[in-house]
PDB file of N, CA and C in Angstrom:
ATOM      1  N   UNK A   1      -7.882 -13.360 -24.552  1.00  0.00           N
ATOM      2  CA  UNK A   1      -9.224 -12.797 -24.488  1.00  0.00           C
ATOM      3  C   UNK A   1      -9.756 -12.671 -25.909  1.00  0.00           C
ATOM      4  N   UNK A   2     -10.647 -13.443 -26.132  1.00  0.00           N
ATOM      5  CA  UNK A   2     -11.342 -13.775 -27.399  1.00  0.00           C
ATOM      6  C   UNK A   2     -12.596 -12.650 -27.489  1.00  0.00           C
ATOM      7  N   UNK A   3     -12.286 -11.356 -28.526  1.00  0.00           N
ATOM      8  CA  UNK A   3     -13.648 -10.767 -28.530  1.00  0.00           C
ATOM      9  C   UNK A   3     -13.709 -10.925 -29.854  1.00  0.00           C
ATOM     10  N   UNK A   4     -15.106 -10.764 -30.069  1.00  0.00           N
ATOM     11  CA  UNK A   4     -16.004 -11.459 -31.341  1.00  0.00           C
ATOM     12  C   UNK A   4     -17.385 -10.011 -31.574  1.00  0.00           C
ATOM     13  N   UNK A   5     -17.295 -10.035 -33.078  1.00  0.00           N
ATOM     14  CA  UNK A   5     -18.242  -9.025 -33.636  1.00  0.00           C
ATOM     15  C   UNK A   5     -19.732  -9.925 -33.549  1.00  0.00           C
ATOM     16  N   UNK A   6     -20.499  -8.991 -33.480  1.00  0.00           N
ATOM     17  CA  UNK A   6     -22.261  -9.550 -33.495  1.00  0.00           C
ATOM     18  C   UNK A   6     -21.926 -10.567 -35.571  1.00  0.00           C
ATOM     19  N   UNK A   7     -22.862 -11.693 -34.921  1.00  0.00           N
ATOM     20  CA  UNK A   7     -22.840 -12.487 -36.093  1.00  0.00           C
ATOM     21  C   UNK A   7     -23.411 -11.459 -37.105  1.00  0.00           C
ATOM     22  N   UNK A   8     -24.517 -10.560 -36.893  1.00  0.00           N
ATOM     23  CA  UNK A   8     -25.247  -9.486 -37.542  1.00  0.00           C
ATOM     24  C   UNK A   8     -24.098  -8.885 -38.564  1.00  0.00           C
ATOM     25  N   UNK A   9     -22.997  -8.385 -38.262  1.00  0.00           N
ATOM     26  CA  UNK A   9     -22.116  -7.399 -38.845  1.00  0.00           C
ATOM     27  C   UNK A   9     -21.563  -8.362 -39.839  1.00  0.00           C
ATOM     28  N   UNK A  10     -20.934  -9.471 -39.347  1.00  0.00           N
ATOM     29  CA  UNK A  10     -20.594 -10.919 -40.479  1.00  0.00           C
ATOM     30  C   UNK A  10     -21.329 -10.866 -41.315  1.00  0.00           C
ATOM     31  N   UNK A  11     -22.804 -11.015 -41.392  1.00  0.00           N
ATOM     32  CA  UNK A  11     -23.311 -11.531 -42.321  1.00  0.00           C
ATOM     33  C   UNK A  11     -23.433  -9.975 -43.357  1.00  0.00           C
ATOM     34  N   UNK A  12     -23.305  -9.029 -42.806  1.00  0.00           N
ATOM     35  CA  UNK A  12     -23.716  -7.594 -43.705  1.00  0.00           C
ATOM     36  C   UNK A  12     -21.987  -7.698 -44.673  1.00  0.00           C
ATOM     37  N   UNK A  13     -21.246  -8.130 -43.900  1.00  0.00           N
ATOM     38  CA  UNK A  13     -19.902  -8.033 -44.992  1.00  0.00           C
ATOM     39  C   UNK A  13     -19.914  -9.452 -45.670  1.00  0.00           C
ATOM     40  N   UNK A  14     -20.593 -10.410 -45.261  1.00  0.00           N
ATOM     41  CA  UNK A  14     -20.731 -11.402 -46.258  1.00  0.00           C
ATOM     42  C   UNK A  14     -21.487 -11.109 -47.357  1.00  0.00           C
ATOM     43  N   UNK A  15     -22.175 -10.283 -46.991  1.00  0.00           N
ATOM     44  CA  UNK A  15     -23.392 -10.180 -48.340  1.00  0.00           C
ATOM     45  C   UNK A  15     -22.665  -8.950 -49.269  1.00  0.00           C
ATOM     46  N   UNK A  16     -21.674  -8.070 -48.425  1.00  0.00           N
ATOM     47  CA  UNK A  16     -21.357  -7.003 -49.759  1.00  0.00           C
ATOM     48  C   UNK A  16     -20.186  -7.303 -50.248  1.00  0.00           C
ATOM     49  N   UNK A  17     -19.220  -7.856 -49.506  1.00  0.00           N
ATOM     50  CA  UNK A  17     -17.991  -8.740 -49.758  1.00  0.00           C
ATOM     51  C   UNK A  17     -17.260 -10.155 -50.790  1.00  0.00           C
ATOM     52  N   UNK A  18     -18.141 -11.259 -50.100  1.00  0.00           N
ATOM     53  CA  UNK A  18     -17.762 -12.061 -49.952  1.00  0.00           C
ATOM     54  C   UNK A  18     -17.505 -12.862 -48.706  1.00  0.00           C
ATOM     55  N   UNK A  19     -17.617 -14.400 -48.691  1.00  0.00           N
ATOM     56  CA  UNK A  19     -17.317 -14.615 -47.246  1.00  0.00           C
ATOM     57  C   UNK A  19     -15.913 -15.011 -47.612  1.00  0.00           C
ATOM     58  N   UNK A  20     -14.937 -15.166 -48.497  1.00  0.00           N
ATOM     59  CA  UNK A  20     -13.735 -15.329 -47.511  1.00  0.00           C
ATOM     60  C   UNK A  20     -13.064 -13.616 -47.777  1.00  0.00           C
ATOM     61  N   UNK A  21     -13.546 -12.310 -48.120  1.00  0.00           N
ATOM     62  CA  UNK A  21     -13.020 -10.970 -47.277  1.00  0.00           C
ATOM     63  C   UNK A  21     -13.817 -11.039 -46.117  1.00  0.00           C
ATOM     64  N   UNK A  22     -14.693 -11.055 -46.356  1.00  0.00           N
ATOM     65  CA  UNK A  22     -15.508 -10.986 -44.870  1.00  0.00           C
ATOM     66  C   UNK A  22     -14.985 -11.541 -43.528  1.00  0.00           C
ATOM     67  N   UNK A  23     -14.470 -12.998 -43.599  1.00  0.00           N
ATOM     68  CA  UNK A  23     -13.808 -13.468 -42.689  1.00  0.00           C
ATOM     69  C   UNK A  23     -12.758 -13.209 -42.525  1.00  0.00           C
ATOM     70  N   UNK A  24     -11.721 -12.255 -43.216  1.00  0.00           N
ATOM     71  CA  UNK A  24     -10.707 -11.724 -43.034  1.00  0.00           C
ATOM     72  C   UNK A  24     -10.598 -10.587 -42.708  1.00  0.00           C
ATOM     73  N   UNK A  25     -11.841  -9.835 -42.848  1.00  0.00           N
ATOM     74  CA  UNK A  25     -12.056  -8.700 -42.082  1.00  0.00           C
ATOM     75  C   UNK A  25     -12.257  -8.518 -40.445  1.00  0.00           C
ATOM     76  N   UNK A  26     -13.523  -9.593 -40.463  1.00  0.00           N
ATOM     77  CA  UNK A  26     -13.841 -10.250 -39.130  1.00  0.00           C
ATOM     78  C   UNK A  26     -12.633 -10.076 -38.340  1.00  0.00           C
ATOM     79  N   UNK A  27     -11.497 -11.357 -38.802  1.00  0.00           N
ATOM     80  CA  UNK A  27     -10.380 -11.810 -38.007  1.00  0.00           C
ATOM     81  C   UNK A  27      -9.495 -10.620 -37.650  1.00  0.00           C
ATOM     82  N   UNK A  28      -9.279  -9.353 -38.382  1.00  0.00           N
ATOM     83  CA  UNK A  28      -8.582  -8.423 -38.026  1.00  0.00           C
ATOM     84  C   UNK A  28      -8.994  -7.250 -37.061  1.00  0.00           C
ATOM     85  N   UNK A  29     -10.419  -7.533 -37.309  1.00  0.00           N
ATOM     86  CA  UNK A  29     -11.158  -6.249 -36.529  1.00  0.00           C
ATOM     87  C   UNK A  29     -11.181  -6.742 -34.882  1.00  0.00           C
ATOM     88  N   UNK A  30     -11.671  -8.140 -35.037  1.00  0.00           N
ATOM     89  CA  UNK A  30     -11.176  -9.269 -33.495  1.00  0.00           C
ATOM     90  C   UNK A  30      -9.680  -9.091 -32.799  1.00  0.00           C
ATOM     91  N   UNK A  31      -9.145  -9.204 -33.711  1.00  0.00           N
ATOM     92  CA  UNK A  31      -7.371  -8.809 -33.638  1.00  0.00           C
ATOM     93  C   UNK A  31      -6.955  -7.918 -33.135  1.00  0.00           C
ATOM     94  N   UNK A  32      -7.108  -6.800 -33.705  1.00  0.00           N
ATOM     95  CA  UNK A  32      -6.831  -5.545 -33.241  1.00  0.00           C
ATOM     96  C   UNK A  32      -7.803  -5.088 -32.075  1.00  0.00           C
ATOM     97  N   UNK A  33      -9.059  -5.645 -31.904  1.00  0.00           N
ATOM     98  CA  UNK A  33      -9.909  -5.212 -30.140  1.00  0.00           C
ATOM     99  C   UNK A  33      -9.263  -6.101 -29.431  1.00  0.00           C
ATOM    100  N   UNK A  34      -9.006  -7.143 -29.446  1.00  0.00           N
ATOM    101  CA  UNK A  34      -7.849  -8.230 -28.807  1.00  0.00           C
ATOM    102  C   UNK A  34      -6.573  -7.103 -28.294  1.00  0.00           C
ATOM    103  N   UNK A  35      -6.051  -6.729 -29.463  1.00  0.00           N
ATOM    104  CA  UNK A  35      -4.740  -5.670 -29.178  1.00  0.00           C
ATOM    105  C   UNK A  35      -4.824  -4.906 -28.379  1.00  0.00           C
ATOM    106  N   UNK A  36      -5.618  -3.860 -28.539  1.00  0.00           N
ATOM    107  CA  UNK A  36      -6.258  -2.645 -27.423  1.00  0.00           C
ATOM    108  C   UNK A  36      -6.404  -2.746 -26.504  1.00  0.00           C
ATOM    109  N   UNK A  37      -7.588  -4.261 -26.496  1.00  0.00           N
ATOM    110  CA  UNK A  37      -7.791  -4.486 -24.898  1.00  0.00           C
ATOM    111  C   UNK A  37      -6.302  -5.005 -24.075  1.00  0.00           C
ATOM    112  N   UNK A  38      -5.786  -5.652 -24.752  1.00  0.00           N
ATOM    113  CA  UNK A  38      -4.389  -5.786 -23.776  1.00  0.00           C
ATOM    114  C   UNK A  38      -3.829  -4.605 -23.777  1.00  0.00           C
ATOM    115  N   UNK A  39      -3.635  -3.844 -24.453  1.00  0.00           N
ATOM    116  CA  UNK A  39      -3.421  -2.374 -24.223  1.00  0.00           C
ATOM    117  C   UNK A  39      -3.495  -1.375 -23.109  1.00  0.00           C
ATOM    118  N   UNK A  40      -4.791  -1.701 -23.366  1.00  0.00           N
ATOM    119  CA  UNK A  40      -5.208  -0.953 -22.394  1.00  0.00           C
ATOM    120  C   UNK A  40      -5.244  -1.684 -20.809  1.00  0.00           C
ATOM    121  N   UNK A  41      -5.156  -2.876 -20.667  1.00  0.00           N
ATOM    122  CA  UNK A  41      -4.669  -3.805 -19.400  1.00  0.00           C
ATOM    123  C   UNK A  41      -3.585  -3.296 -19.167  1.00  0.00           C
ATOM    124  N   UNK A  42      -2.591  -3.207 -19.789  1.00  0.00           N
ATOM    125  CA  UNK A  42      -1.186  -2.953 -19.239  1.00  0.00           C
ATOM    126  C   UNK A  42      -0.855  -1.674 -18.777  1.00  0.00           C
ATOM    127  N   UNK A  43      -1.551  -0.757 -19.797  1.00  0.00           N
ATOM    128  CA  UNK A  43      -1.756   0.949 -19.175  1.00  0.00           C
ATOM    129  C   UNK A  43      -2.829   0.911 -17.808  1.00  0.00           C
ATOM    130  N   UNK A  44      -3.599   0.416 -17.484  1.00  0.00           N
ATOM    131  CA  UNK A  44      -4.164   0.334 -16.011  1.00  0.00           C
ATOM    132  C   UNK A  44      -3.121   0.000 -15.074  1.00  0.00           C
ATOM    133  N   UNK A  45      -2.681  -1.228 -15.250  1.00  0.00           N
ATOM    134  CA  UNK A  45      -1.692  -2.217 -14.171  1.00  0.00           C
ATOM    135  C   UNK A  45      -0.864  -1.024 -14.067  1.00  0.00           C
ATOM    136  N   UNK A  46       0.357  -0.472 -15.153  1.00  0.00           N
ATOM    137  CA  UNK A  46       1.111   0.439 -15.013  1.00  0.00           C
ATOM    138  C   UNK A  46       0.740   1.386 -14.007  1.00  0.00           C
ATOM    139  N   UNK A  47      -0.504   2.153 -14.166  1.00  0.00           N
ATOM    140  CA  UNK A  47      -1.133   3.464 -13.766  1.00  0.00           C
ATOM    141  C   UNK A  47      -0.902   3.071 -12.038  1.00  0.00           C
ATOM    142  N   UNK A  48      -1.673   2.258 -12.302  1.00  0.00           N
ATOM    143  CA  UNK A  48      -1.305   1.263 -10.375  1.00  0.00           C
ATOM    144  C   UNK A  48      -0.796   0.919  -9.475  1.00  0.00           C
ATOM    145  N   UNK A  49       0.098   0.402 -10.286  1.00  0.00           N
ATOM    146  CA  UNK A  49       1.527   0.324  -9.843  1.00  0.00           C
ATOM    147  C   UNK A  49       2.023   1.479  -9.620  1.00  0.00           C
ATOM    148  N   UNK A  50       1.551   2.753 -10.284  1.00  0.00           N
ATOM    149  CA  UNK A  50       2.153   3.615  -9.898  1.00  0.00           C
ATOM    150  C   UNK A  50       1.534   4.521  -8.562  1.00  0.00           C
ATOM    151  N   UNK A  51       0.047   4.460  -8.243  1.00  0.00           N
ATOM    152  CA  UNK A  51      -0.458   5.261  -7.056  1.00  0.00           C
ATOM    153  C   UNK A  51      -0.411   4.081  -5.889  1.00  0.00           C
ATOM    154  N   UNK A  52      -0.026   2.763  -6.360  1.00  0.00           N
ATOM    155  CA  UNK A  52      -0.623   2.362  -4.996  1.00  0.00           C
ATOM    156  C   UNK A  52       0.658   1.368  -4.271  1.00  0.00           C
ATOM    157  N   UNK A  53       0.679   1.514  -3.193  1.00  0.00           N
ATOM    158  CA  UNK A  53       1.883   1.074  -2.121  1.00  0.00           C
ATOM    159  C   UNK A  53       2.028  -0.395  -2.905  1.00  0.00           C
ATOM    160  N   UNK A  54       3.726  -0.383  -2.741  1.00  0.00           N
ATOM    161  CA  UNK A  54       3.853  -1.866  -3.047  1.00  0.00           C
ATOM    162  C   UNK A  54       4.640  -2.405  -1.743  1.00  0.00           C
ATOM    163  N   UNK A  55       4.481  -3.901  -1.547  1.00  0.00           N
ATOM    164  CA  UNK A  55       5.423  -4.456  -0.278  1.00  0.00           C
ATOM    165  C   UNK A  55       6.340  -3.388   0.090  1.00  0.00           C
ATOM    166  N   UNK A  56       7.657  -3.500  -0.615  1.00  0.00           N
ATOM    167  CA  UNK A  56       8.555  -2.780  -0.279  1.00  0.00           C
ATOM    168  C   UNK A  56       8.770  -1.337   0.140  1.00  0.00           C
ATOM    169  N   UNK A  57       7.256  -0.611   0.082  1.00  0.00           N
ATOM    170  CA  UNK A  57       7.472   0.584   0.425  1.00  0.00           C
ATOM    171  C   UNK A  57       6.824   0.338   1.737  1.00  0.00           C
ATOM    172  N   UNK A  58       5.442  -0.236   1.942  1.00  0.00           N
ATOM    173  CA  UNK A  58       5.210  -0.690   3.059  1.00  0.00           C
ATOM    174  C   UNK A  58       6.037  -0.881   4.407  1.00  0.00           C
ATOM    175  N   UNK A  59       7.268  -2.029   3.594  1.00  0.00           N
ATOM    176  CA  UNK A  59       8.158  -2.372   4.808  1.00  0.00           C
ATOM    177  C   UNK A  59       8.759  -1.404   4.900  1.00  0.00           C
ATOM    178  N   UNK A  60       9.140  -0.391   4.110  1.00  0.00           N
ATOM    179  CA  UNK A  60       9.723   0.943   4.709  1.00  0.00           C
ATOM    180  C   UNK A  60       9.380   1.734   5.372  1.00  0.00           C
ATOM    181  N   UNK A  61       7.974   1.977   5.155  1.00  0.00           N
ATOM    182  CA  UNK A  61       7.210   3.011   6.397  1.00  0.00           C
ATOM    183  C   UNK A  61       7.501   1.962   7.220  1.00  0.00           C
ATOM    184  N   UNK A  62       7.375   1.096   7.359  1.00  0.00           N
ATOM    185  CA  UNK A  62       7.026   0.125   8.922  1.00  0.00           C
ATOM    186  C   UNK A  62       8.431   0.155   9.734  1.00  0.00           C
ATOM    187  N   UNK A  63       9.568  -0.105   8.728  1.00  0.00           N
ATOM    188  CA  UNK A  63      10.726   0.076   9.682  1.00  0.00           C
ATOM    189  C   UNK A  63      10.792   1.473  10.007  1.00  0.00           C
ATOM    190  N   UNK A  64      10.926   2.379   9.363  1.00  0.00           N
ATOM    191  CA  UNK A  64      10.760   3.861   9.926  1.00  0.00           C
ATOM    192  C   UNK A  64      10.227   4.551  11.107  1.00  0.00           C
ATOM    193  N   UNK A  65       8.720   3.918  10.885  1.00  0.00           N
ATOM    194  CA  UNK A  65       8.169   4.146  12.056  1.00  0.00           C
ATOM    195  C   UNK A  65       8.407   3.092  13.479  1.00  0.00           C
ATOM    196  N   UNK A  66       8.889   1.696  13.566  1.00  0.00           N
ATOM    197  CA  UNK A  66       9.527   1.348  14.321  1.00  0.00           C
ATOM    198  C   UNK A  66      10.424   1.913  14.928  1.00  0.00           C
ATOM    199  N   UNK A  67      11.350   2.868  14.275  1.00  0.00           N
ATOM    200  CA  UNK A  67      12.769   3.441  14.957  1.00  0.00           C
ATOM    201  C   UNK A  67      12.413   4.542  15.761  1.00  0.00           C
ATOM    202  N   UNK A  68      10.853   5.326  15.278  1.00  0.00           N
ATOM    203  CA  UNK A  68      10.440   6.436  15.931  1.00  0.00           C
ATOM    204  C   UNK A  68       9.828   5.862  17.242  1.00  0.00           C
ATOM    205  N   UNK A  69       9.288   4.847  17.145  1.00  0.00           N
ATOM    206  CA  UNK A  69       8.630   4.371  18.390  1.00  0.00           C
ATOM    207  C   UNK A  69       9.747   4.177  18.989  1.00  0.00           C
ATOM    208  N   UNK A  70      11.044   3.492  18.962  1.00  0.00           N
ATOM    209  CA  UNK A  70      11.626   3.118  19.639  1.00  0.00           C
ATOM    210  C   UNK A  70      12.512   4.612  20.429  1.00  0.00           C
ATOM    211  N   UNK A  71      12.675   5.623  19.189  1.00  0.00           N
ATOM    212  CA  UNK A  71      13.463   6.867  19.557  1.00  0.00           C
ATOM    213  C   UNK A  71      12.557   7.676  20.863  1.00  0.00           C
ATOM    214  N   UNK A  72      11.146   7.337  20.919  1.00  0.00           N
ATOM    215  CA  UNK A  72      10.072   7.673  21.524  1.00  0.00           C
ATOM    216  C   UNK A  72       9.950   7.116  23.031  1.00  0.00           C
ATOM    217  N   UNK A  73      10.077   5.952  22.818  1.00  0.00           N
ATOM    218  CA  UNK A  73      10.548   5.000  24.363  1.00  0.00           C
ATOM    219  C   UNK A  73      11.242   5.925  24.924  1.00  0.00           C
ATOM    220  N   UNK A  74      12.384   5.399  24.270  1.00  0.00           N
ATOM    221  CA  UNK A  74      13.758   6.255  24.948  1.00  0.00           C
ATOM    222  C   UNK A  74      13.725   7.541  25.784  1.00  0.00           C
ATOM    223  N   UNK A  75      13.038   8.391  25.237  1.00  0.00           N
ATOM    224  CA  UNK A  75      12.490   9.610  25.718  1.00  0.00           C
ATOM    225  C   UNK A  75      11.872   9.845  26.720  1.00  0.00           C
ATOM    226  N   UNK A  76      10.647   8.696  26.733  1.00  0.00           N
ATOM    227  CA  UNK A  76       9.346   8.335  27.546  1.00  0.00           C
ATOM    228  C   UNK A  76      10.240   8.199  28.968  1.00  0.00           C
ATOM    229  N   UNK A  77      11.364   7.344  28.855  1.00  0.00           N
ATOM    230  CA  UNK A  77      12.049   6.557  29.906  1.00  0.00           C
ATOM    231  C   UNK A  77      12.734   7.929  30.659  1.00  0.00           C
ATOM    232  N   UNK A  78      13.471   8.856  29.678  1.00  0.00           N
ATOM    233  CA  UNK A  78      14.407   9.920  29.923  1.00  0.00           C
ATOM    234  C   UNK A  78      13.732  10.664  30.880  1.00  0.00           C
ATOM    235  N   UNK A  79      12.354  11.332  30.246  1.00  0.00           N
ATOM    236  CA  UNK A  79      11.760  12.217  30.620  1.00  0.00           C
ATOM    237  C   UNK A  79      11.182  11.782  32.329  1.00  0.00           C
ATOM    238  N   UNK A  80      10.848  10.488  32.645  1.00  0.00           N
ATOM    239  CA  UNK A  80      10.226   9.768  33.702  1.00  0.00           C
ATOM    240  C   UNK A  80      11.607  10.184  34.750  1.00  0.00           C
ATOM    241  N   UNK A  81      12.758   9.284  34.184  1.00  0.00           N
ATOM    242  CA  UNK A  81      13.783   9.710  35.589  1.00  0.00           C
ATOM    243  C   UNK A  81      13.710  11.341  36.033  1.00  0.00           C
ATOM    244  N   UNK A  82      13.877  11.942  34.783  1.00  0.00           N
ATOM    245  CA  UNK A  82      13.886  13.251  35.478  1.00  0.00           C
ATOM    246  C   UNK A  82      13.194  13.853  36.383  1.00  0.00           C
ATOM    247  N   UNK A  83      11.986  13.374  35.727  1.00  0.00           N
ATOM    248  CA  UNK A  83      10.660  13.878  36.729  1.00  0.00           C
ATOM    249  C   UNK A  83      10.868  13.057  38.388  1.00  0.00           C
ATOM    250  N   UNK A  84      11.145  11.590  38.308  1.00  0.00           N
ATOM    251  CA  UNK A  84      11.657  11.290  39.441  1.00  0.00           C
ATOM    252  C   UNK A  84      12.255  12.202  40.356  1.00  0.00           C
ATOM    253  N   UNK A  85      13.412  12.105  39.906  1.00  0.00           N
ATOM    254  CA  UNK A  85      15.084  13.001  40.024  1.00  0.00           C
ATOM    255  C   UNK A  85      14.182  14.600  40.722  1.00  0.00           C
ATOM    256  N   UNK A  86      13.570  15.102  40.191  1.00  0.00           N
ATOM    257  CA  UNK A  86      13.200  16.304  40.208  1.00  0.00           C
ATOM    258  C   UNK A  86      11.969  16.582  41.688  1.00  0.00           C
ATOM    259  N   UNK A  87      11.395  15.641  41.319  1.00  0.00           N
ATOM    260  CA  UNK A  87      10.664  15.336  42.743  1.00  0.00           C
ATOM    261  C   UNK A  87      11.221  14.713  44.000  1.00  0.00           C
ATOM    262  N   UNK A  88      12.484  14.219  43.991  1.00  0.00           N
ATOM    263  CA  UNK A  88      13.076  14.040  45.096  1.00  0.00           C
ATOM    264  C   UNK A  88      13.838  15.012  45.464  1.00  0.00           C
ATOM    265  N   UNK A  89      14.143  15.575  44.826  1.00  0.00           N
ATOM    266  CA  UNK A  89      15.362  17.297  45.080  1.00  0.00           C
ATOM    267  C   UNK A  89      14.307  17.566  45.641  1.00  0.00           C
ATOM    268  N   UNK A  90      12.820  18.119  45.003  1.00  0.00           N
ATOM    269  CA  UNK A  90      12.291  19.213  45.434  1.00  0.00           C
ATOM    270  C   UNK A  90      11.793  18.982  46.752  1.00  0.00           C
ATOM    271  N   UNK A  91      10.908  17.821  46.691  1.00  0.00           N
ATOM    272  CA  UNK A  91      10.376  17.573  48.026  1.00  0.00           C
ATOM    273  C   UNK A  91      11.120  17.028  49.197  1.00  0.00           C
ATOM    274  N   UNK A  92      11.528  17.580  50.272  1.00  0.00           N
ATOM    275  CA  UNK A  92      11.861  17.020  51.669  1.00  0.00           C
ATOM    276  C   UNK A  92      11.582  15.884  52.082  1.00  0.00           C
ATOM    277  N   UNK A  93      10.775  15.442  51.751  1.00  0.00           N
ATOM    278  CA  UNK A  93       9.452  14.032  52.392  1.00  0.00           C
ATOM    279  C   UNK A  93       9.872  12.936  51.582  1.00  0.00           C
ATOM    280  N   UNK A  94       9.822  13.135  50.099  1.00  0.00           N
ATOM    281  CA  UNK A  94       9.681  12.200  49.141  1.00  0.00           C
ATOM    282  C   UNK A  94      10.540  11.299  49.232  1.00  0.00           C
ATOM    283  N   UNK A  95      12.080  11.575  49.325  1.00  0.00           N
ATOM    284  CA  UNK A  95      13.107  10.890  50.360  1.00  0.00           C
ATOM    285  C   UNK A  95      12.647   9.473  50.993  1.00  0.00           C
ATOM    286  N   UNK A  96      12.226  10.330  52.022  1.00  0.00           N
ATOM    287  CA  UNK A  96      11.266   9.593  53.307  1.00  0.00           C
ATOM    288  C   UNK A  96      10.470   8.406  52.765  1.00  0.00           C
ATOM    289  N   UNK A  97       9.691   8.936  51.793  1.00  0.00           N
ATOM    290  CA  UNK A  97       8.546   8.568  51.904  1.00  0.00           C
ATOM    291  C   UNK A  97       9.401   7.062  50.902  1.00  0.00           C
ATOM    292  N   UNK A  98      10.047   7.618  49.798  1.00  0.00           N
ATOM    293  CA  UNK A  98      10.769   6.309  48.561  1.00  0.00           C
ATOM    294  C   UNK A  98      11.423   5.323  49.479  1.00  0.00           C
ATOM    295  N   UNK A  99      12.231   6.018  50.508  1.00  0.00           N
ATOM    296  CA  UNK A  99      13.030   4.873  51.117  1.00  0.00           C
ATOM    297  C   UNK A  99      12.330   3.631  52.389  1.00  0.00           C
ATOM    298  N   UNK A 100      10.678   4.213  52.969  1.00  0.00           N
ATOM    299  CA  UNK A 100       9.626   3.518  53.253  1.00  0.00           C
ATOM    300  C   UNK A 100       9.249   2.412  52.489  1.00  0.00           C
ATOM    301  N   UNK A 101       8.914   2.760  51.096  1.00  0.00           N
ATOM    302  CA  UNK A 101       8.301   1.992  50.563  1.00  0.00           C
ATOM    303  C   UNK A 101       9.059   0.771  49.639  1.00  0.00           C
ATOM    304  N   UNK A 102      10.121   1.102  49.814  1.00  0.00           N
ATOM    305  CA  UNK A 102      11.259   0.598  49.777  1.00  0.00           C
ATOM    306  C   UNK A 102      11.680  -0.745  50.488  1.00  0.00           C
ATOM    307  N   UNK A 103      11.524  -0.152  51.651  1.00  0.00           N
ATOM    308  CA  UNK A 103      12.248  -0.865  52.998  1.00  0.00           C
ATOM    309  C   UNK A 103      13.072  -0.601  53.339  1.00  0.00           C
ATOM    310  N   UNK A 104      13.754   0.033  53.025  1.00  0.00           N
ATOM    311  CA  UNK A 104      15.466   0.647  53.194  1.00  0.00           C
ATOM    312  C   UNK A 104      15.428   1.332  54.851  1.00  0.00           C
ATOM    313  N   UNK A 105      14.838   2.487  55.757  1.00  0.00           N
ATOM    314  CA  UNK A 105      14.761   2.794  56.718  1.00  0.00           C
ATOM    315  C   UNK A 105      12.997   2.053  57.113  1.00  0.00           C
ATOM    316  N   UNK A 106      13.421   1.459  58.506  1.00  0.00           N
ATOM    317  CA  UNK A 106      12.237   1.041  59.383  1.00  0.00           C
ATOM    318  C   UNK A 106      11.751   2.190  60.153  1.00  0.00           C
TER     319      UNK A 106
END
């Protein structure tokens, strides 16, 4: 990244200088905003890298929360037989009515 002073400022150190300090002034003052600005690129990227998700954390929430969905199924499934289970104890009929729809008794 090439930054460059207003030709304006060149010519004010050519005229109190000299042009070859002048151009050696030029080249260092370019130099060193050259420096900074990468400087300061790398302190952003850093900063970034540090608030914001990278792949690998990503795929970690994602497997994580996969195992909860799946620990969640499991449950979903648990909780269903019971309720089954629980409605056939309770009710007299329901019996009746499962092994109808069934086919099991005509």
């Amino acid at each position: 990244m090439a930054t460059t002073i207003p030709i304006r400022v060149y010519e004010i150190l050519e005229d109190k200088l000299g042009r070859e300090e002048a151009r050696e002034i030029v080249h260092e003052i370019e130099a060193s905003a050259d420096a900074i600005a990468t400087q300061k690129k790398v302190e952003i990227r850093d900063e970034l890298s540090k608030e914001l998700a990278s792949k690998a954390d990503l795929s970690a929430t994602e497997a994580r929360l996969e195992r909860k969905i799946d620990a969640l199924e499991w449950k979903l499934k648990l909780y269903f037989l019971i309720l089954l289970f629980t409605i056939i104890l309770v009710s007299p009929r329901a019996l009746d009515l499962i092994s109808r729809l069934l086919g099991i008794v005509k």
